[in-house]
PDB file of N, CA and C in Angstrom:
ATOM      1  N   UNK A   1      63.286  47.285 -30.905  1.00  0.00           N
ATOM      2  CA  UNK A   1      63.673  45.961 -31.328  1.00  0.00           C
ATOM      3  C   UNK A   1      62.983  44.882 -30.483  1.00  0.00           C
ATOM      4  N   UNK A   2      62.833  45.173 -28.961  1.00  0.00           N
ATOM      5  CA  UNK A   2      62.323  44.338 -28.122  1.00  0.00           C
ATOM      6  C   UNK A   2      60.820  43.839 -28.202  1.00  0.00           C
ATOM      7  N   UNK A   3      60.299  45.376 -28.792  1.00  0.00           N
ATOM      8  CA  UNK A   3      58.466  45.300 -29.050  1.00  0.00           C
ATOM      9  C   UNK A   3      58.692  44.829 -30.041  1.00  0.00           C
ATOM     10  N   UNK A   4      59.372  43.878 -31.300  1.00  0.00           N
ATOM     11  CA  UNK A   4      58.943  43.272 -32.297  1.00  0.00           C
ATOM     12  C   UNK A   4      58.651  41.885 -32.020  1.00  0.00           C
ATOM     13  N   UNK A   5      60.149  41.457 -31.368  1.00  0.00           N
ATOM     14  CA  UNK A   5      60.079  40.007 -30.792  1.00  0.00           C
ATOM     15  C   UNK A   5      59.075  39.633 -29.809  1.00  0.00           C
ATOM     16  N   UNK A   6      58.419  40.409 -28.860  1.00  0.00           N
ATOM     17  CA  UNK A   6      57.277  40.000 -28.616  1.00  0.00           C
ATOM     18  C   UNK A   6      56.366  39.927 -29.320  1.00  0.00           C
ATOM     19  N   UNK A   7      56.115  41.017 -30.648  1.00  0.00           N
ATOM     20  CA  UNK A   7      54.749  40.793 -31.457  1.00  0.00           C
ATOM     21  C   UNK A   7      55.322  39.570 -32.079  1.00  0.00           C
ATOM     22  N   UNK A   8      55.953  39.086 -32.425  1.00  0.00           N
ATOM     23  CA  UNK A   8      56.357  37.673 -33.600  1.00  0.00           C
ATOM     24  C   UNK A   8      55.416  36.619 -32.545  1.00  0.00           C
ATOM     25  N   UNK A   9      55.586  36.703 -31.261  1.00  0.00           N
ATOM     26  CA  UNK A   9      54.862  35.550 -30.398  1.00  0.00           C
ATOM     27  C   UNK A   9      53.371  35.934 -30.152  1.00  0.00           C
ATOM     28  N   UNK A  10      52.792  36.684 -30.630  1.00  0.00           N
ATOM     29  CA  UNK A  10      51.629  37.372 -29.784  1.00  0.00           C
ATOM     30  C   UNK A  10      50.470  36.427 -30.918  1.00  0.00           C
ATOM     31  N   UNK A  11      50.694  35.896 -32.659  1.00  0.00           N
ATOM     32  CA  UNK A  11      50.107  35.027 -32.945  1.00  0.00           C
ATOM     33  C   UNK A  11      50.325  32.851 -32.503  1.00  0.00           C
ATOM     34  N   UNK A  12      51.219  32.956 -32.015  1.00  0.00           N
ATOM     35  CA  UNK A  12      51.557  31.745 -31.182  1.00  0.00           C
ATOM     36  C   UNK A  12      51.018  31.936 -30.063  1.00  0.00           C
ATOM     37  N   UNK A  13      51.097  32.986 -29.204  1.00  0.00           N
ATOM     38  CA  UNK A  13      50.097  32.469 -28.018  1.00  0.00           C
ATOM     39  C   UNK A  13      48.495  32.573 -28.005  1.00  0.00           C
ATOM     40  N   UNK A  14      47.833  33.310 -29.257  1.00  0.00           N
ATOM     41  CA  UNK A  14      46.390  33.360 -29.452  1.00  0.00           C
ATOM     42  C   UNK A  14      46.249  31.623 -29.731  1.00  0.00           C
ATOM     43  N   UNK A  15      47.124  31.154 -30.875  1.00  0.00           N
ATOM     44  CA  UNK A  15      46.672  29.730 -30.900  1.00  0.00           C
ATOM     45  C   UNK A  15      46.465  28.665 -30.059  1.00  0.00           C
ATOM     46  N   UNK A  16      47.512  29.317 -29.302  1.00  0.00           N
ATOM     47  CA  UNK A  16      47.584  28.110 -27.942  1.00  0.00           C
ATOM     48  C   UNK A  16      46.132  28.071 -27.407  1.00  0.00           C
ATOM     49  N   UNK A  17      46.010  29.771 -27.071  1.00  0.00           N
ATOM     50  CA  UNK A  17      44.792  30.108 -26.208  1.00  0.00           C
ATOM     51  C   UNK A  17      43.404  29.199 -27.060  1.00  0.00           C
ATOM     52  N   UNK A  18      43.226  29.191 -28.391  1.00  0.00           N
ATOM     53  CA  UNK A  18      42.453  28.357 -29.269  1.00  0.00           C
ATOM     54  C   UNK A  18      42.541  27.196 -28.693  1.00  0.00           C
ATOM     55  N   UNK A  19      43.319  26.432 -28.821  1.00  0.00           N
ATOM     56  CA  UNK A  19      43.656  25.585 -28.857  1.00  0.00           C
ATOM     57  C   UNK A  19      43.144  24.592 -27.453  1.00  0.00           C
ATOM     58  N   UNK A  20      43.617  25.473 -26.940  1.00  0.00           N
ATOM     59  CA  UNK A  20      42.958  25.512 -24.988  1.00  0.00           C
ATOM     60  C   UNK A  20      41.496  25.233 -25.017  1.00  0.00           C
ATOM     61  N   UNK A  21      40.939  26.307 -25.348  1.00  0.00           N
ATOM     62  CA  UNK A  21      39.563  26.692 -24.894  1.00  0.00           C
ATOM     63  C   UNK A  21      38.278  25.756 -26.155  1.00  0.00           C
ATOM     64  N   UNK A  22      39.122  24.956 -27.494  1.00  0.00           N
ATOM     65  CA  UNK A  22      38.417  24.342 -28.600  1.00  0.00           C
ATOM     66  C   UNK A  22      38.483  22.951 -28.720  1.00  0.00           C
ATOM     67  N   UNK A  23      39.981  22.633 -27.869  1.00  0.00           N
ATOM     68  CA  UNK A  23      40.455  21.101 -27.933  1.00  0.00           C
ATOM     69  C   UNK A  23      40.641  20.520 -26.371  1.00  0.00           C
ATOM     70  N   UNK A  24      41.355  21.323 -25.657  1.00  0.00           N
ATOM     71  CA  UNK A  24      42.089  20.518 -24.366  1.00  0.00           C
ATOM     72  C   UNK A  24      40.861  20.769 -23.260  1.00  0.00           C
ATOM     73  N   UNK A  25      40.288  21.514 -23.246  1.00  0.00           N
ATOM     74  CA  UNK A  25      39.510  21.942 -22.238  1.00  0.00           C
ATOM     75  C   UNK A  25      38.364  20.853 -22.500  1.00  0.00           C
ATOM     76  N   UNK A  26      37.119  21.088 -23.345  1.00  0.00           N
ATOM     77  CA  UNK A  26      36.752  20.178 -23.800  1.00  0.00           C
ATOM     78  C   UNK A  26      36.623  18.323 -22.939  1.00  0.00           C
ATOM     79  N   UNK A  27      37.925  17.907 -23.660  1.00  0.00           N
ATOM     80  CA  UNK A  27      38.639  16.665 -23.710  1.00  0.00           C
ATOM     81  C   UNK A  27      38.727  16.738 -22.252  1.00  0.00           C
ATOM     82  N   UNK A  28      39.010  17.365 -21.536  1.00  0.00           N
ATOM     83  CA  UNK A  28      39.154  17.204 -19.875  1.00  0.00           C
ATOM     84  C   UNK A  28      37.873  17.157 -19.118  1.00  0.00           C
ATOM     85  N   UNK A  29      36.972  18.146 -19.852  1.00  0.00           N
ATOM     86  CA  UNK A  29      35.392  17.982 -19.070  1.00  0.00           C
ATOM     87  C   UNK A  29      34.571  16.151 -19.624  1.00  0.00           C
ATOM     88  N   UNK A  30      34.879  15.928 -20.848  1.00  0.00           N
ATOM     89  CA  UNK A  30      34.625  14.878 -21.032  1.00  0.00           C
ATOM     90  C   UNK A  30      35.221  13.432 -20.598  1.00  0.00           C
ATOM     91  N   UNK A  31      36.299  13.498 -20.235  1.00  0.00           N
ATOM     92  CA  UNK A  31      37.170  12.522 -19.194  1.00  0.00           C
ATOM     93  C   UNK A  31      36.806  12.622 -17.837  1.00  0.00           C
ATOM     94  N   UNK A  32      36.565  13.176 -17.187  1.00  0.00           N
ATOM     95  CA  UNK A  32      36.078  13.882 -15.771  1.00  0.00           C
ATOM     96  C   UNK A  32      34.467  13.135 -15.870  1.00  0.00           C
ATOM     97  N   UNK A  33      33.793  13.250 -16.750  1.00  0.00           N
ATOM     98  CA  UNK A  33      32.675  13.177 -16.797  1.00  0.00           C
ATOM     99  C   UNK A  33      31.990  11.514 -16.948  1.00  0.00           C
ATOM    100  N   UNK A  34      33.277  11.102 -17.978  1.00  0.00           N
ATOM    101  CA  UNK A  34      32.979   9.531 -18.006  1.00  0.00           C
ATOM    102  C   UNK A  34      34.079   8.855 -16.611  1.00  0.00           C
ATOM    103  N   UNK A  35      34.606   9.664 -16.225  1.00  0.00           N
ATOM    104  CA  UNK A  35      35.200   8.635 -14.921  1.00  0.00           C
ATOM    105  C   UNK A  35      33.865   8.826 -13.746  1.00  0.00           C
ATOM    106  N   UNK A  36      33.589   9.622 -13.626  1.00  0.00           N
ATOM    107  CA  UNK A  36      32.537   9.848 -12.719  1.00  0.00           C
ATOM    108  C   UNK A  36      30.955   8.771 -12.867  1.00  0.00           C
ATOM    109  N   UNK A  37      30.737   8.730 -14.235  1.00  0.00           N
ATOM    110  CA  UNK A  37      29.949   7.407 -14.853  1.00  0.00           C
ATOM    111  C   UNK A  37      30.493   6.252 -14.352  1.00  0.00           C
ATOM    112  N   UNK A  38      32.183   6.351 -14.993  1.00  0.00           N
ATOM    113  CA  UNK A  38      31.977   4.897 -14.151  1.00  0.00           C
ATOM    114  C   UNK A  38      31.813   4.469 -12.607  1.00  0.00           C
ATOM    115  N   UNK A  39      32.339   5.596 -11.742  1.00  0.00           N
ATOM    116  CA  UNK A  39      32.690   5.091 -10.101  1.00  0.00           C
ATOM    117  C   UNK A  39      30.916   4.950 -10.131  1.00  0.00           C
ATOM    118  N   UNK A  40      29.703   5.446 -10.492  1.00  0.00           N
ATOM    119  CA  UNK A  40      29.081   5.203 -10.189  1.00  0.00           C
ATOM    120  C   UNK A  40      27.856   3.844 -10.782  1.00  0.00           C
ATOM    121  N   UNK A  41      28.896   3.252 -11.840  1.00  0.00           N
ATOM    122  CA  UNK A  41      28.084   1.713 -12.119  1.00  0.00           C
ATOM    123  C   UNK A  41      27.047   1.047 -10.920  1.00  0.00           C
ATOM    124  N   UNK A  42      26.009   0.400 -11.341  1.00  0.00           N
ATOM    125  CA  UNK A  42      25.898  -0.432 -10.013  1.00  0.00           C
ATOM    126  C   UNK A  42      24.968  -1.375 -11.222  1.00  0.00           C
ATOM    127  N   UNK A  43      24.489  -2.266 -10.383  1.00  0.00           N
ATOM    128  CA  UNK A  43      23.663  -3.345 -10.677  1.00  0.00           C
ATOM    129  C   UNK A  43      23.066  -3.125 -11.395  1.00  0.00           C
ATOM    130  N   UNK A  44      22.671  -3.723 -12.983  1.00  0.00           N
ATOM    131  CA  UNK A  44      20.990  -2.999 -13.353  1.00  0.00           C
ATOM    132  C   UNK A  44      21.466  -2.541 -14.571  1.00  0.00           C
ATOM    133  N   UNK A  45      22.611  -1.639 -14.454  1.00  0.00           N
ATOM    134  CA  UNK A  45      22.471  -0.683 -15.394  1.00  0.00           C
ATOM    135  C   UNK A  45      23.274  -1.364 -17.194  1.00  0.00           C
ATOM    136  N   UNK A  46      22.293  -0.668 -17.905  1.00  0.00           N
ATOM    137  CA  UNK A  46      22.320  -1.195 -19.320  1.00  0.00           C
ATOM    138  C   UNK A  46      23.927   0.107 -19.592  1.00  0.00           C
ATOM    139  N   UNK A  47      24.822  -0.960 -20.215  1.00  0.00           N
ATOM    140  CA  UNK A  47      25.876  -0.347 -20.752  1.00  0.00           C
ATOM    141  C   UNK A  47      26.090  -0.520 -22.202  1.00  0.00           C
ATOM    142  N   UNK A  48      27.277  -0.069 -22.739  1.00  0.00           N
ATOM    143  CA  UNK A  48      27.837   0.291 -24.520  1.00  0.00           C
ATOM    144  C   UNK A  48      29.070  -0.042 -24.055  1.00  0.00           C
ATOM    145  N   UNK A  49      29.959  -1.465 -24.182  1.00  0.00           N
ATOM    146  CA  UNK A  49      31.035  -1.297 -23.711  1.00  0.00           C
ATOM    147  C   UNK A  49      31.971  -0.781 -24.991  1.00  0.00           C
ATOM    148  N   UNK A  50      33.035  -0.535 -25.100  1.00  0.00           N
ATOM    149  CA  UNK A  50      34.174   0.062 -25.837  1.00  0.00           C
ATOM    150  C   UNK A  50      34.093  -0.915 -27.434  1.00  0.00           C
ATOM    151  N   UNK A  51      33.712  -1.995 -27.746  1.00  0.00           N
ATOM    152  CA  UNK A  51      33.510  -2.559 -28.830  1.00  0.00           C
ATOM    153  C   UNK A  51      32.137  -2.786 -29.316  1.00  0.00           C
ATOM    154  N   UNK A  52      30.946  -1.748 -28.386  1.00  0.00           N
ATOM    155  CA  UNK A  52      29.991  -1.989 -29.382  1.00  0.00           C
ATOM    156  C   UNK A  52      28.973  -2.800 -28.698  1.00  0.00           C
ATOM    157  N   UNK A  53      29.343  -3.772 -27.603  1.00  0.00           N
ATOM    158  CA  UNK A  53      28.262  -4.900 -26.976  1.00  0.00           C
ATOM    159  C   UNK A  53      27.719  -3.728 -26.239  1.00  0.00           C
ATOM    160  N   UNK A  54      26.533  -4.328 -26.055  1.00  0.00           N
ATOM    161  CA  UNK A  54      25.255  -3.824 -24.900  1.00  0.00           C
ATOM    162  C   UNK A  54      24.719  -5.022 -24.025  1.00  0.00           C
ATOM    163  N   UNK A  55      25.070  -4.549 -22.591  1.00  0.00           N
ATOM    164  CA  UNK A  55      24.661  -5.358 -21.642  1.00  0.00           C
ATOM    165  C   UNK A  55      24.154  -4.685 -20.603  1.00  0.00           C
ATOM    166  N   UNK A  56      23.552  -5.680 -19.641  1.00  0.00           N
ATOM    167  CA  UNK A  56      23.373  -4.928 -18.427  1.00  0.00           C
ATOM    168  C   UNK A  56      24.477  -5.475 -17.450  1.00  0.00           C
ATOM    169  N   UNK A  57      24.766  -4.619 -16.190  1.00  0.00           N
ATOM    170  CA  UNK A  57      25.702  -5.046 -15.265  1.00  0.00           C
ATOM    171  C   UNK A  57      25.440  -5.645 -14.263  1.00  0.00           C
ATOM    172  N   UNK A  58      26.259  -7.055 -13.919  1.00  0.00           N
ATOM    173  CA  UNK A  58      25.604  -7.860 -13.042  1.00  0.00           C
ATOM    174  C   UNK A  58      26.079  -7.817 -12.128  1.00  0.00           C
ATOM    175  N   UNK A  59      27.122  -7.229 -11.814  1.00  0.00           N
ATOM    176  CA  UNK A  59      27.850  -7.386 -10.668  1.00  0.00           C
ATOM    177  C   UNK A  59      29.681  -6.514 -10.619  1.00  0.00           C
ATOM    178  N   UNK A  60      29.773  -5.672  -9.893  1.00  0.00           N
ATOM    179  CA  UNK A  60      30.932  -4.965 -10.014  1.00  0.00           C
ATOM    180  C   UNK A  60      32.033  -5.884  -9.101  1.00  0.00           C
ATOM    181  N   UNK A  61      33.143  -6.819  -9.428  1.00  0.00           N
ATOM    182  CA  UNK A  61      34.371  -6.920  -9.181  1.00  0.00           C
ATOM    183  C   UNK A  61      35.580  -6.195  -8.766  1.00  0.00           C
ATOM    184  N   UNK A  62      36.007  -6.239  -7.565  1.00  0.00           N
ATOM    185  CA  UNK A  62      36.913  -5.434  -6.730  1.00  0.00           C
ATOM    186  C   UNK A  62      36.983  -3.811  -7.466  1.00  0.00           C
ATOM    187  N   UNK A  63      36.021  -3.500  -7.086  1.00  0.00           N
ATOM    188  CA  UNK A  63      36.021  -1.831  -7.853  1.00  0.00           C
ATOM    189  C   UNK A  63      36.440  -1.295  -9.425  1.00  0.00           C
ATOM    190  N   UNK A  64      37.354  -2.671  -9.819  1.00  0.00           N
ATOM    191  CA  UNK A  64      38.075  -1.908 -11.418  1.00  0.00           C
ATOM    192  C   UNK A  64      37.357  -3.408 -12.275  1.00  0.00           C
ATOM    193  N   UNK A  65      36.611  -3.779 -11.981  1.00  0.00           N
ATOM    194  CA  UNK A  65      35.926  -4.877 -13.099  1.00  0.00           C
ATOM    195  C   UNK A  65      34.760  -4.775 -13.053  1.00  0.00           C
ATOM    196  N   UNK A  66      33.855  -5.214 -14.084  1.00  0.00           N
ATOM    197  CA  UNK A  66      32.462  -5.757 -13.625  1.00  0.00           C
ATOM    198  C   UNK A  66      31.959  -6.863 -14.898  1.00  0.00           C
ATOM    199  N   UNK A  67      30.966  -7.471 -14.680  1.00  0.00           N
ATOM    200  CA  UNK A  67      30.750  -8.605 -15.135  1.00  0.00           C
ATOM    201  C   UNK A  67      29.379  -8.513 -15.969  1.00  0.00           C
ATOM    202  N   UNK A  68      28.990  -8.406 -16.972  1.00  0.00           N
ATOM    203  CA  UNK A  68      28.093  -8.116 -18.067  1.00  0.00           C
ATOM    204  C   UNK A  68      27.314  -9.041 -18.724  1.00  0.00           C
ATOM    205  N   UNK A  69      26.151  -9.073 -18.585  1.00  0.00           N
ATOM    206  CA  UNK A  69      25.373 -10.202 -19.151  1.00  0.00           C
ATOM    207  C   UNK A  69      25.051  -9.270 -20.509  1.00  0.00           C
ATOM    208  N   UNK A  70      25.251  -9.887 -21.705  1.00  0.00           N
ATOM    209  CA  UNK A  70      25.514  -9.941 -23.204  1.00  0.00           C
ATOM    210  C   UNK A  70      24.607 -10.494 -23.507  1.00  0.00           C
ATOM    211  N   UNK A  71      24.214 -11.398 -22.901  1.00  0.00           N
ATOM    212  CA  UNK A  71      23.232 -12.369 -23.746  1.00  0.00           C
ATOM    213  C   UNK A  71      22.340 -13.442 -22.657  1.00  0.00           C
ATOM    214  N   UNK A  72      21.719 -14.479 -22.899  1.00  0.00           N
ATOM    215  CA  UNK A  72      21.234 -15.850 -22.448  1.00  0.00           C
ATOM    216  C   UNK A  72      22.375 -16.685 -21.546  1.00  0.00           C
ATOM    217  N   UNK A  73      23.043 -16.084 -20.148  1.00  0.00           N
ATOM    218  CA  UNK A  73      23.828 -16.537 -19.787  1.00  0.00           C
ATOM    219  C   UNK A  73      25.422 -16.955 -20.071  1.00  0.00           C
ATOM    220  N   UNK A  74      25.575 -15.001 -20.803  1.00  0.00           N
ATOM    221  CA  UNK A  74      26.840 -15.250 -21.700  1.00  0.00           C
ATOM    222  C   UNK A  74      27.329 -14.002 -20.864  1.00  0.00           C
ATOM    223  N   UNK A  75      28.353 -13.991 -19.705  1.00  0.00           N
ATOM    224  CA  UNK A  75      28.755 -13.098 -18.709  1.00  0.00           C
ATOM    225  C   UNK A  75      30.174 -13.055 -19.804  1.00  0.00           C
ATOM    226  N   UNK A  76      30.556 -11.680 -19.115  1.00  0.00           N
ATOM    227  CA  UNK A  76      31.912 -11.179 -19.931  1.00  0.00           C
ATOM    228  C   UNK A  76      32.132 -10.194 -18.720  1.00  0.00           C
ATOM    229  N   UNK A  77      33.625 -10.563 -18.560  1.00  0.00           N
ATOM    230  CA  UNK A  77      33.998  -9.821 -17.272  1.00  0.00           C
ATOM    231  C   UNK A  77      35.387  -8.482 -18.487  1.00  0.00           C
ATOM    232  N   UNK A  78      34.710  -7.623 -17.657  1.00  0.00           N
ATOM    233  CA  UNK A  78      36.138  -6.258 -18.713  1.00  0.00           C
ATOM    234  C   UNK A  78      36.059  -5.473 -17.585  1.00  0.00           C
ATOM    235  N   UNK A  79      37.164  -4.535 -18.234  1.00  0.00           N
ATOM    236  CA  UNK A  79      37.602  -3.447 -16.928  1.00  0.00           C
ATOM    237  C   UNK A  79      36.748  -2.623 -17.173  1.00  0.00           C
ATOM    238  N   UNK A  80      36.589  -1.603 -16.210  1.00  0.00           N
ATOM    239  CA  UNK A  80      35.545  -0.421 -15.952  1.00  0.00           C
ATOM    240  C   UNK A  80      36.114   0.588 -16.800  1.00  0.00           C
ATOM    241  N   UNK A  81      36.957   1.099 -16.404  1.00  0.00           N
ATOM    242  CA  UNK A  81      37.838   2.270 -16.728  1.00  0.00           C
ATOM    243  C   UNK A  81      38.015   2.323 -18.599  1.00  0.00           C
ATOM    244  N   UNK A  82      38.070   1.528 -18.959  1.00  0.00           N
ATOM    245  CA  UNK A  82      38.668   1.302 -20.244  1.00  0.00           C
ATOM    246  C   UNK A  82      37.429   0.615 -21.487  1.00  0.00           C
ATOM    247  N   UNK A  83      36.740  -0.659 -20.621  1.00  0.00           N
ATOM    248  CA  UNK A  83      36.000  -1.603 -21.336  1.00  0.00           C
ATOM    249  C   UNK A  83      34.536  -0.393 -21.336  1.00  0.00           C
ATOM    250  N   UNK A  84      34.126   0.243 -20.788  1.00  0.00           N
ATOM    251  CA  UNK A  84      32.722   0.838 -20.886  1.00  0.00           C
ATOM    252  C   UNK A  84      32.876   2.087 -21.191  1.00  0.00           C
ATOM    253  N   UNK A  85      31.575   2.323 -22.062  1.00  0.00           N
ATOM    254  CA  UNK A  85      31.951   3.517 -23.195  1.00  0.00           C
ATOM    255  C   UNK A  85      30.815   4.532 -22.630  1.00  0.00           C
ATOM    256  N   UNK A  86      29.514   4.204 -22.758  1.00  0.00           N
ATOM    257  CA  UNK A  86      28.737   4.388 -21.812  1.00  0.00           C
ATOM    258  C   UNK A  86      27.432   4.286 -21.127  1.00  0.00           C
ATOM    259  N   UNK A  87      26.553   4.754 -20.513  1.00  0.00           N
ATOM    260  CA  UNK A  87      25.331   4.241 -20.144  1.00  0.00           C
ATOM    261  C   UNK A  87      24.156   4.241 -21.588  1.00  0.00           C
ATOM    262  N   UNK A  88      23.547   3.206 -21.558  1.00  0.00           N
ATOM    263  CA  UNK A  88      22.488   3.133 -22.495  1.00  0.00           C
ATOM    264  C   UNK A  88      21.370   4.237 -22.389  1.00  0.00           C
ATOM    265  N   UNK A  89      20.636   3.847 -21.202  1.00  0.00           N
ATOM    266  CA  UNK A  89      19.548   4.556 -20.549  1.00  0.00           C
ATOM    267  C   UNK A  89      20.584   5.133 -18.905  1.00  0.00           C
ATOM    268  N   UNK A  90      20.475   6.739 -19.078  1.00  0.00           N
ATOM    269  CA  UNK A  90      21.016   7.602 -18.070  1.00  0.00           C
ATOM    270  C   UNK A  90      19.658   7.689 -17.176  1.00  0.00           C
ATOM    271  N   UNK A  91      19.982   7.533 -15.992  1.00  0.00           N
ATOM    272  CA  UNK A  91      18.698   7.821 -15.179  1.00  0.00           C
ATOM    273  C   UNK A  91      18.217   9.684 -15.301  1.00  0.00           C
ATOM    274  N   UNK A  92      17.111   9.809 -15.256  1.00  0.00           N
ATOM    275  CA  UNK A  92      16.225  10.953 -15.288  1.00  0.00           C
ATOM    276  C   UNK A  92      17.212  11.374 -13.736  1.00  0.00           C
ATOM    277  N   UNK A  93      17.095  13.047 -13.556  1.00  0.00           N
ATOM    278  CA  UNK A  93      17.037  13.097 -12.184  1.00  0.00           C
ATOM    279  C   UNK A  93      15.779  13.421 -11.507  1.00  0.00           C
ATOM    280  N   UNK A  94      15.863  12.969 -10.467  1.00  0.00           N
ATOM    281  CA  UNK A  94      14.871  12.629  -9.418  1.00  0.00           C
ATOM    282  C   UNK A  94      14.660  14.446  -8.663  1.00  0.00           C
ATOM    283  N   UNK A  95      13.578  14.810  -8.665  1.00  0.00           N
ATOM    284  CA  UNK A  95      12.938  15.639  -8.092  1.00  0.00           C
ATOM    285  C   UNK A  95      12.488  15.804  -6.710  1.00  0.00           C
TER     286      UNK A  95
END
């Protein structure tokens, strides 16, 4: 009786395991990956913020802002964390 009620769960935990290794896992290497983009913003760099603008960054504000030239002297200050989606041009690595 006992070996049934475990087989009834043995297709609920394959899904999970799916589920793990197709959706959540994934989603965590890609969060990890854009926080790490952002701590490393600096000057220069051409961004995609979260609605689509492309700027370069002019200047990073107390670590959680930075300030984006958009245009002909059209600065837009947004948060890091949230406002930038991501780098335009990724630097090559250096050899």
């Amino acid at each position: 009786m006992s070996a049934s009620g475990i087989g009834q769960f043995i297709p609920l935990i394959l899904i999970f395991i799916i589920f793990y290794f197709f959706l959540i896992r994934p989603q965590q290497k890609k969060v990890k990956e854009h926080k790490l983009m952002v701590e490393n913003l600096k000057r220069g760099d051409e961004v995609i913020t979260s609605g689509g603008i492309i700027g370069t960054v002019e200047r990073i504000i107390d670590n959680d802002k930075a300030e984006i030239l958009i245009g002909d002297d059209t600065k837009v200050e947004i948060i890091k964390s949230t406002g930038i989606q991501s780098l335009l041009k990724p630097e090559a690595t250096k050899k």
